[in-house]
Protein backbone atom coordinates (compact mmCIF):
# COMPACT_ATOMS: atom_id res chain seq x y z
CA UNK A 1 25.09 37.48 12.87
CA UNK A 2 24.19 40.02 15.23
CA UNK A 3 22.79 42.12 12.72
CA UNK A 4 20.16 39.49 12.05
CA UNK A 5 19.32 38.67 15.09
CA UNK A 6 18.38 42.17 16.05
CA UNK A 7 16.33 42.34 12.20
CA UNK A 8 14.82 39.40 14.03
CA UNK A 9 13.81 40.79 17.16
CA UNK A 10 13.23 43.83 15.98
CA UNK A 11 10.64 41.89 13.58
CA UNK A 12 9.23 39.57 16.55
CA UNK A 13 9.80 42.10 19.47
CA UNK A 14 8.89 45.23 17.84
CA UNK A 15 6.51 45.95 20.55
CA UNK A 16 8.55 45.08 23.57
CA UNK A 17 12.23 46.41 22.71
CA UNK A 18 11.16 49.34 24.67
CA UNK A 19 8.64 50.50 26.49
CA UNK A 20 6.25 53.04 25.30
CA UNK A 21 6.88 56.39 25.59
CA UNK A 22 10.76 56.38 25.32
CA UNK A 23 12.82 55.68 22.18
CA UNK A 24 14.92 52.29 21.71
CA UNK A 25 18.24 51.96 22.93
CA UNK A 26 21.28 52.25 20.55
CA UNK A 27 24.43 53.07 22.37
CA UNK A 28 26.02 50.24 24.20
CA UNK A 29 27.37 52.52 26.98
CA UNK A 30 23.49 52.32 28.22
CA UNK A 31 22.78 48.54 27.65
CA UNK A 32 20.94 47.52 30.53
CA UNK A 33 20.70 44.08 32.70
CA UNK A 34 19.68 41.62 30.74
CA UNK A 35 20.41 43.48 27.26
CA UNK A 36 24.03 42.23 26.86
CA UNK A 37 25.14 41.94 23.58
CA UNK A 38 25.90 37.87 22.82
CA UNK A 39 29.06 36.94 22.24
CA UNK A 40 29.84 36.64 18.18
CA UNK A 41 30.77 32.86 19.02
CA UNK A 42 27.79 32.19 21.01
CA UNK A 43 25.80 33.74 18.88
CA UNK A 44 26.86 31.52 15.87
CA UNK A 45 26.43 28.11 17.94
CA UNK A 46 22.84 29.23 18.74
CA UNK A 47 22.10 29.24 14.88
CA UNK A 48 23.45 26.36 14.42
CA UNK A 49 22.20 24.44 17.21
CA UNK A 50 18.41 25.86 16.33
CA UNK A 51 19.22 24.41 12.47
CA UNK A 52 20.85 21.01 13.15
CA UNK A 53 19.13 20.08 17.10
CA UNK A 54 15.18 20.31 15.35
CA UNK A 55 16.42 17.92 12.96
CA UNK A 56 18.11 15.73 14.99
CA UNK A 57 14.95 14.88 17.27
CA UNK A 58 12.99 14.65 14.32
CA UNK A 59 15.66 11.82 13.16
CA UNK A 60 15.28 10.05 16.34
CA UNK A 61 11.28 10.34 16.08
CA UNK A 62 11.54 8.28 12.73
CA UNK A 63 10.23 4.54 14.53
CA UNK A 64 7.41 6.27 15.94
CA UNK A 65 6.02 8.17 12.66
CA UNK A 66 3.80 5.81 11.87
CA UNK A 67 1.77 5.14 14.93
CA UNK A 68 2.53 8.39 16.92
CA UNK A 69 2.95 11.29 14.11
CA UNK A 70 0.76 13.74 17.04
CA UNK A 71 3.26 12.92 19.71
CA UNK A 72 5.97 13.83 17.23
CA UNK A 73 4.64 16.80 16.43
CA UNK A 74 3.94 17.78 20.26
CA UNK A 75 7.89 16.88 21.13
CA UNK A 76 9.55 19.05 18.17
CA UNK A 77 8.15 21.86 20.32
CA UNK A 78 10.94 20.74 22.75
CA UNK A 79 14.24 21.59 21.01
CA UNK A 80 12.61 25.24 20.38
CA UNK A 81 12.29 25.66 24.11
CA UNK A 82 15.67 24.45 24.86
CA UNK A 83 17.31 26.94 21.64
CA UNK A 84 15.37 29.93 23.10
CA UNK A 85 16.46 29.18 26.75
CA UNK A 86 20.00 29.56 25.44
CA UNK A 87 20.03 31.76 23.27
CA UNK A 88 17.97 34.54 21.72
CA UNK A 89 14.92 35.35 19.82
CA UNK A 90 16.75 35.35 17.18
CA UNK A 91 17.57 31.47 17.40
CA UNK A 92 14.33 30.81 18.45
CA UNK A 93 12.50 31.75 15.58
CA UNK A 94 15.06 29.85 13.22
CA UNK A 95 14.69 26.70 15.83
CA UNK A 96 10.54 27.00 14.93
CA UNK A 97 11.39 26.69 11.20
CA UNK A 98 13.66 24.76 11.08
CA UNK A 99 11.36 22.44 13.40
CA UNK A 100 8.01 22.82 10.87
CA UNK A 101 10.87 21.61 8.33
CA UNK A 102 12.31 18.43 10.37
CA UNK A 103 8.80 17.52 10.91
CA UNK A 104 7.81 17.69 7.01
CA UNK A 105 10.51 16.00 5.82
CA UNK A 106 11.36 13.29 8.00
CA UNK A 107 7.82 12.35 9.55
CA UNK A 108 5.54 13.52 7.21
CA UNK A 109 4.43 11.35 3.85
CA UNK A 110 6.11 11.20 1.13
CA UNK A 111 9.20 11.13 3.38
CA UNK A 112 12.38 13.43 2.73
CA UNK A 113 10.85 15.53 0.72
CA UNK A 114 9.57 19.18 1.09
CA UNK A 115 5.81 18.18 0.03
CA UNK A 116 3.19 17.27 2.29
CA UNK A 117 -0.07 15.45 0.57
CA UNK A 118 -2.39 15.01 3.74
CA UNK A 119 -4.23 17.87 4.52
CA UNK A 120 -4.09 16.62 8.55
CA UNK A 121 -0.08 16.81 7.99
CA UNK A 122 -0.18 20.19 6.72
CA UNK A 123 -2.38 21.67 9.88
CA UNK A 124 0.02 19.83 12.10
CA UNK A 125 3.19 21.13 10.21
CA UNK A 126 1.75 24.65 10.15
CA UNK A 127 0.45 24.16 14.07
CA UNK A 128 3.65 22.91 14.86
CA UNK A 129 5.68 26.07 13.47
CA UNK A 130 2.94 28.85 14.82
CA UNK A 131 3.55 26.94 18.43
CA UNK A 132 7.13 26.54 18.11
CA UNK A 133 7.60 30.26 17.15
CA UNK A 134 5.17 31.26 20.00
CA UNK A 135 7.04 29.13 22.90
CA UNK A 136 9.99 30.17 21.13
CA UNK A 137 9.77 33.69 21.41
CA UNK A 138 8.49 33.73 24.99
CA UNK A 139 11.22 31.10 26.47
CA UNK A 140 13.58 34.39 25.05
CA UNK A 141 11.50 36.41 26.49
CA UNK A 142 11.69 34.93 29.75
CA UNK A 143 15.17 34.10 30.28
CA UNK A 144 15.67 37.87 28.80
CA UNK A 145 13.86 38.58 31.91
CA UNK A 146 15.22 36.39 34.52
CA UNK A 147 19.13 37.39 33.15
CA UNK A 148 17.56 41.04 34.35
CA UNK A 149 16.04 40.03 37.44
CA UNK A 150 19.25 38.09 38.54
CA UNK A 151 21.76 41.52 38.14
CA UNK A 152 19.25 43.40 39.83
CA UNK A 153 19.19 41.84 42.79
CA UNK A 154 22.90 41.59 43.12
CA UNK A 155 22.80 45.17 42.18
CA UNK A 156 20.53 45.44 45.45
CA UNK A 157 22.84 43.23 47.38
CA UNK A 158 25.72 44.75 46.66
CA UNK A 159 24.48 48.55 47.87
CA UNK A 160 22.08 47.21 50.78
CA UNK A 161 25.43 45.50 52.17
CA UNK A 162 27.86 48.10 51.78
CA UNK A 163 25.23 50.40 53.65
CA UNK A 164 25.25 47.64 56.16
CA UNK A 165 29.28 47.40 56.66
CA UNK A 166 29.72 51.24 56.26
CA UNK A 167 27.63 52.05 59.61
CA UNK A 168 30.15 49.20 61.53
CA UNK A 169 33.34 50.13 60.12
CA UNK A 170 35.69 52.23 62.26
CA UNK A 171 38.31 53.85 59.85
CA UNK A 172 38.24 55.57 56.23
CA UNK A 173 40.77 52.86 55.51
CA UNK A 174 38.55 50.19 56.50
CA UNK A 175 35.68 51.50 54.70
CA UNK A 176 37.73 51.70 51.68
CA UNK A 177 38.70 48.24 51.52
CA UNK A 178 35.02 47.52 51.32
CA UNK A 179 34.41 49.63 48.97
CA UNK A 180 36.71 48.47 46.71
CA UNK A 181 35.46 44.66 47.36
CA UNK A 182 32.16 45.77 46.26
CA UNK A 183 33.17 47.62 42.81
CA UNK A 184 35.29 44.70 42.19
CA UNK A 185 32.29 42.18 42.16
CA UNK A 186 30.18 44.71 40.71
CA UNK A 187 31.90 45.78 37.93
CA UNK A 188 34.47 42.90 37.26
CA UNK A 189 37.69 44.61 37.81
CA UNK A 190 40.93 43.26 37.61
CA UNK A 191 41.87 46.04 40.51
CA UNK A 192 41.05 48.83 42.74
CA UNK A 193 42.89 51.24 44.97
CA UNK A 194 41.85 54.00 47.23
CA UNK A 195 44.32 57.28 46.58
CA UNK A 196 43.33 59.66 49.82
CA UNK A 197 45.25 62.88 48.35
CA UNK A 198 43.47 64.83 45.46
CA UNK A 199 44.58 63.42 42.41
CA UNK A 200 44.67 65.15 38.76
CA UNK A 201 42.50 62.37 36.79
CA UNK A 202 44.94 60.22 35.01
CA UNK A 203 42.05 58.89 33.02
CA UNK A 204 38.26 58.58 32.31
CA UNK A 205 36.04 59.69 35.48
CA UNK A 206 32.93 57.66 36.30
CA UNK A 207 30.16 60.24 36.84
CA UNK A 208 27.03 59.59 39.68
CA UNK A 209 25.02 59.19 36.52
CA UNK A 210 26.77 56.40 35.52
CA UNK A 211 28.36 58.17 32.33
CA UNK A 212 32.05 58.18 31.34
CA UNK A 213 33.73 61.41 31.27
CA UNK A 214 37.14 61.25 29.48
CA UNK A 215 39.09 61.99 26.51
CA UNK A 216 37.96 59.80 22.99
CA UNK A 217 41.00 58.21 22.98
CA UNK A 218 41.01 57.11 26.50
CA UNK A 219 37.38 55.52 26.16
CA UNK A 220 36.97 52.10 24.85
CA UNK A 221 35.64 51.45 21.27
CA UNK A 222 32.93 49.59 22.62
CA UNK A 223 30.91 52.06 25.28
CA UNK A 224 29.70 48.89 26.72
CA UNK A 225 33.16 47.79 28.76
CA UNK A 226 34.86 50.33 30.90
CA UNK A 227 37.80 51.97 29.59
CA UNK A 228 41.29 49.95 30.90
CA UNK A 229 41.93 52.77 34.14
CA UNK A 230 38.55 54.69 35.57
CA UNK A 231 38.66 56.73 38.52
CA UNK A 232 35.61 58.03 40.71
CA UNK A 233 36.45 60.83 42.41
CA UNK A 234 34.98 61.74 45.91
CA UNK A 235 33.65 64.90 46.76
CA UNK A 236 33.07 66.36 50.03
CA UNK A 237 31.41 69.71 50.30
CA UNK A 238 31.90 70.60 47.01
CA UNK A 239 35.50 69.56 47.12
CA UNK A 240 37.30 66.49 46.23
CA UNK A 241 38.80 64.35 49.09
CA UNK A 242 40.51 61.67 46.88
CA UNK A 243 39.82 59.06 44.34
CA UNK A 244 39.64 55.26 43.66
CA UNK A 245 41.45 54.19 40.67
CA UNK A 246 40.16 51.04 39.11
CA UNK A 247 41.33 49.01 36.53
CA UNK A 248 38.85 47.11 34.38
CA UNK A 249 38.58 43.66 33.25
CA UNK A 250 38.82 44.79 29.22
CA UNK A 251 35.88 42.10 27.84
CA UNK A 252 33.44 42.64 30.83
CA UNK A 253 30.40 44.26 29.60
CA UNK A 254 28.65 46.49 32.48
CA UNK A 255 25.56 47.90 32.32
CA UNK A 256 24.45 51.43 33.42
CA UNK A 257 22.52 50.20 36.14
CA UNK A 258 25.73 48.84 37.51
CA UNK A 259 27.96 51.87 36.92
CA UNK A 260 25.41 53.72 38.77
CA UNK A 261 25.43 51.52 41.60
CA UNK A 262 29.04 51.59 41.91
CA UNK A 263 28.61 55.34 41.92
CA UNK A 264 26.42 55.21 44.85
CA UNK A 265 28.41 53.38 46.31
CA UNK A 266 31.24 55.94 46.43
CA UNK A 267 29.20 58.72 47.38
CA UNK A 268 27.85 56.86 50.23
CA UNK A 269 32.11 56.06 51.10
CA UNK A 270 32.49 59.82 50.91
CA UNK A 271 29.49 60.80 53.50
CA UNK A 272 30.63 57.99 55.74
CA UNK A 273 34.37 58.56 55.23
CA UNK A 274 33.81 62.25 56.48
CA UNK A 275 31.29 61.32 59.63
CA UNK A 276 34.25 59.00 60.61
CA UNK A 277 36.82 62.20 59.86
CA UNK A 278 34.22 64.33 62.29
C-alpha cells in the first residue's frame, strides 16, 4: 500500500515532491514535518473509505436522480474532499474514480451498469471525475501543508520558550529540568536525564545537525524513529561538560527539523549552563 500511494503521488505530485533545484527525499532519517510516513493501517482504511464512502452517497442520492442528477453530480465532489482531508493523495485520486464510477452506475441511465447513453451524462461523469481529482489532490495538498505548518510552530514554541526560561533560571540543575521538559514534548520520549560528569557514549549521539552518530546495530531499522537510548553531549570550549541521556518512545516518528531543534536546544543549555557556572 505504501508503495502505491507514493507511484500515485509521484504520478500526481511529480512537480511538487520537491522543490526545484534539490533532489527528492529517500531516507526516512530526513523526513520532514508534514512528510510522515502513514501508518500501514491507516493507510489501508483510506483506500477503502475512498472505494466504499463515493458509493455510499451516490446510494443515498438514488430519490433525487431523476429530478436533481446536477446536484448529484455537484455533491459526489464531497466524499473526495473529506478522503483527501484524511488521508493522502493517494486516496484521493482513488476517491475521484471511484466517485465518476458511483455516479455512472447508480444515477446515470441505464442504471447499474457501467454504460452511459446520454451524451449530457457522459460530460457530467467525466466533469465530475476531472473535479473530483482536482479538489482531491489539493485538499492533500493542503492538509500536507497545514500538518507542516502545525510542527513548525511548535518547533518555534518550543526553542523561543526555552530561550525565555533559560535567561530566568538560577541553577544548571534548574535549567536542566527544562531542558529535558522540552526534548520530551519535542521528540516524544518516554525519558530524559541530565548526567553532569563526562560520560563515554553508551549509545547513538544526536549531532547539532540533527544526524545520528552510532554503531549500525545500535540505530533503529527505520531512520525515521530514534534509536531506544540517544545521548547529546554538551560541549563547552571544545570540551564536553556532560550529557543528557534520553530514551525514545520506539514508534514516534521525528523529523529532522525536530532533532535539530532539540539540538539547539542543548547547545543553548550548554552556553547558559556555563554563564551560570561563571
Amino acid at each position: 500500500m505504501n508503495r502505491l500511494d507514493k507511484l500515485l503521488n509521484r504520478v500526481v505530485l511529480g512537480f511538487w515532491a520537491a522543490p526545484r533545484g534539490r533532489e527528492p527525499r529517500e531516507r526516512p532519517e530526513l523526513v520532514h514535518p508534514g512528510d510522515r510516513q502513514v501508518r500501514t493501517g491507516r493507510l489501508i482504511l483510506s483506500y477503502s473509505m475512498a472505494v466504499l464512502v463515493p458509493a455510499s452517497v451516490a446510494a443515498l442520492l438514488i430519490p433525487a436522480r431523476a429530478d436533481h442528477l446536477a446536484f448529484a453530480a455537484v455533491v459526489m465532489v464531497v466524499p473526495v474532499v473529506a478522503i483527501a482531508a484524511v488521508g493522502t493523495t493517494g486516496p484521493a485520486v482513488v476517491a475521484a474514480a471511484s466517485a465518476a464510477l458511483a455516479f455512472d452506475v447508480f444515477l446515470t441511465q441505464p442504471y447499474y451498469r457501467f454504460v452511459i447513453t446520454d451524451p449530457d451524462d457522459i460530460a457530467a461523469a467525466v466533469a465530475l471525475g476531472v473535479v473530483g481529482l482536482i479538489v482531491g489532490v489539493l485538499s492533500s495538498r493542503l492538509a500536507h501543508l497545514l500538518v507542516s505548518d502545525d510542527a513548525r510552530r511548535s518547533e518555534l514554541s518550543h526553542l523561543i520558550g526555552f530561550i525565555g526560561e533559560a535567561e530566568a533560571a538560577t541553577s544548571v540543575d534548574e535549567l536542566s529540568a527544562l531542558v529535558c521538559g522540552h526534548m520530551v514534548d519535542l521528540l516524544g520520549l518516554r525519558t530524559c536525564e541530565w548526567l553532569p560528569q563526562v560520560q563515554e557514549a553508551s549509545g547513538p549521539l544526536l549531532l547539532s545537525s540533527g544526524a545520528l552518530m552510532g554503531r549500525l546495530t545500535e540505530l533503529n531499522p527505520d531512520r525515521g524513529k530514534l534509536p531506544h537510548r540517544v545521548q547529546v553531549p554538551i560541549m563547552i570550549a571544545g570540551r564536553q561538560h556532560g550529557c543528557f541521556s534520553m530514551v525514545s518512545n520506539d514508534d514516534r516518528l521525528t523529523s529532522i527539523e525536530e532533532r535539530r531543534t532539540a539540538a539547539t536546544i542543548a547547545e543553548i543549555f550548554g552556553r547558559s549552563a556555563q554563564a551560570l557556572s561563571d
